[in-house]
C-alpha atoms as a PDB file:
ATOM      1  CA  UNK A   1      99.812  97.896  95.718  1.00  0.00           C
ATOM      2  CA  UNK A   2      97.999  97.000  92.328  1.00  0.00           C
ATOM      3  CA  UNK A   3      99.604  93.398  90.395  1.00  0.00           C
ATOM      4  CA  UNK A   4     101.205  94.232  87.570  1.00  0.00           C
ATOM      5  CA  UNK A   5      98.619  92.570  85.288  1.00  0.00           C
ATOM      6  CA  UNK A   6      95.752  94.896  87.290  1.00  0.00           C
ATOM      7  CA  UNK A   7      98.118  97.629  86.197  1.00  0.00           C
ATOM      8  CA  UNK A   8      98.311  96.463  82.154  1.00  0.00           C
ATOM      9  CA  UNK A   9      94.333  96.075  82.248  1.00  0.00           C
ATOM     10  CA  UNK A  10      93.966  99.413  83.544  1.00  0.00           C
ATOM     11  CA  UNK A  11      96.260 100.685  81.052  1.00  0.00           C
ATOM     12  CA  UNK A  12      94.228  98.892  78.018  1.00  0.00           C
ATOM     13  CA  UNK A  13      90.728  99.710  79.621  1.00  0.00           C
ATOM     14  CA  UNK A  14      91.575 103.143  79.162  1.00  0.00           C
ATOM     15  CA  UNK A  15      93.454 103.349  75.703  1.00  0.00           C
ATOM     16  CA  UNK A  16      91.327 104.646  73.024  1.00  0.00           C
ATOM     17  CA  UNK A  17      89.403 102.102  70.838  1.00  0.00           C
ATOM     18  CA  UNK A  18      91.692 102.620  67.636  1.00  0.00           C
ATOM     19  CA  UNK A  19      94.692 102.248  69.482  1.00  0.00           C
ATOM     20  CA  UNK A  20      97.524  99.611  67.628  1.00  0.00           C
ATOM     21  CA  UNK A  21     100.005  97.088  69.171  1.00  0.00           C
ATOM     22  CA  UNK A  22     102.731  99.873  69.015  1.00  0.00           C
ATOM     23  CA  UNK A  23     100.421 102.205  71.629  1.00  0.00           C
ATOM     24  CA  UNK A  24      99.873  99.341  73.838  1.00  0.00           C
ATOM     25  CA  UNK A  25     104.009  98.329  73.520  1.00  0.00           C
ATOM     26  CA  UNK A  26     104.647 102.352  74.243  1.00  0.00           C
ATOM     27  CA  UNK A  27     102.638 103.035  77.310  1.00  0.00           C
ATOM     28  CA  UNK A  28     103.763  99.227  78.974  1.00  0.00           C
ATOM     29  CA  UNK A  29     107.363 100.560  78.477  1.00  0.00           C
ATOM     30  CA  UNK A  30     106.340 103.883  79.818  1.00  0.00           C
ATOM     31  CA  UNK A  31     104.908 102.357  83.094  1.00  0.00           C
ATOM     32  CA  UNK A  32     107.942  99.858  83.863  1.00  0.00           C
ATOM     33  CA  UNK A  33     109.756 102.887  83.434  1.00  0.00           C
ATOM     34  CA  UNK A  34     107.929 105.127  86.288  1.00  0.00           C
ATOM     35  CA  UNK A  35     108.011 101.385  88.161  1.00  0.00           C
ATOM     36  CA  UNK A  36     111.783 101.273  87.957  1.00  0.00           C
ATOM     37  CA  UNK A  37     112.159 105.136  88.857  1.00  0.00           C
ATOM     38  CA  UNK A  38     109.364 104.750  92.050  1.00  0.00           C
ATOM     39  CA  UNK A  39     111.806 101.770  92.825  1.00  0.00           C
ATOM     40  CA  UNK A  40     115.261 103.723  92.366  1.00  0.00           C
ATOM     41  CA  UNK A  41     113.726 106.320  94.484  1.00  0.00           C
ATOM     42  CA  UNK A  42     112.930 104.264  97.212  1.00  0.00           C
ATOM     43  CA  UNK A  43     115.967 102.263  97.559  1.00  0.00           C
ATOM     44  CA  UNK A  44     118.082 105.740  97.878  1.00  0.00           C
ATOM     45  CA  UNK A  45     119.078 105.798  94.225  1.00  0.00           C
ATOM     46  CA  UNK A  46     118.959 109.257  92.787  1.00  0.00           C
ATOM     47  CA  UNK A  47     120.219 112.876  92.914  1.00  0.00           C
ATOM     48  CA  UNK A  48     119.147 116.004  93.884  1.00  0.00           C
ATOM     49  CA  UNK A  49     118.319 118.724  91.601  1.00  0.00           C
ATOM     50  CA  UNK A  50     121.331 120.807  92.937  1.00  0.00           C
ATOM     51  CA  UNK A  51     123.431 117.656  92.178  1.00  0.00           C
ATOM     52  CA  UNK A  52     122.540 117.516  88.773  1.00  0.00           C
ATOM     53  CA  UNK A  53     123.090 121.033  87.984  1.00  0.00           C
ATOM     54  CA  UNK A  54     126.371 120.803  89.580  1.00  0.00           C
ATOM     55  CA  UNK A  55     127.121 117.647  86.735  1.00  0.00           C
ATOM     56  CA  UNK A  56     125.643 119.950  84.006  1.00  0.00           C
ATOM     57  CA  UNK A  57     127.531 122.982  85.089  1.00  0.00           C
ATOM     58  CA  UNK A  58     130.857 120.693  84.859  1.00  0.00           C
ATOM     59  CA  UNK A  59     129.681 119.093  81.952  1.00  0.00           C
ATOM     60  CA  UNK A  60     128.763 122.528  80.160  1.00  0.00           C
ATOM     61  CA  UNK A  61     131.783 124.251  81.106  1.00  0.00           C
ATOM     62  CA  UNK A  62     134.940 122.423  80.874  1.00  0.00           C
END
């Protein structure tokens, strides 16, 4: 499993040239985001599709 700093220099190696402080901010949040969902994943903490459309079904029609 890559360190998280091998992780951020991967993600600013490949970033285009004119990219600002915001892009850089914007893709690190994107990435600890897919981290935390890997990490939900793994430790049993999600729903199935057919769950969800159960919750959307009840929340679409009272």
């Amino acid at each position: 499993m890559a360190t998280a700093m091998h992780e951020v220099k991967q993600l600013v190696d490949h970033l285009p040239d004119d990219s600002g402080i915001e892009d850089v901010y914007y893709h690190l949040y994107v990435l600890d985001k897919i981290r935390k969902g890997q990490q939900d994943i793994k430790e049993g903490k999600h729903h199935s599709t057919e769950e969800v459309r159960e919750h959307l079904k009840q929340w679409l029609n009272p």
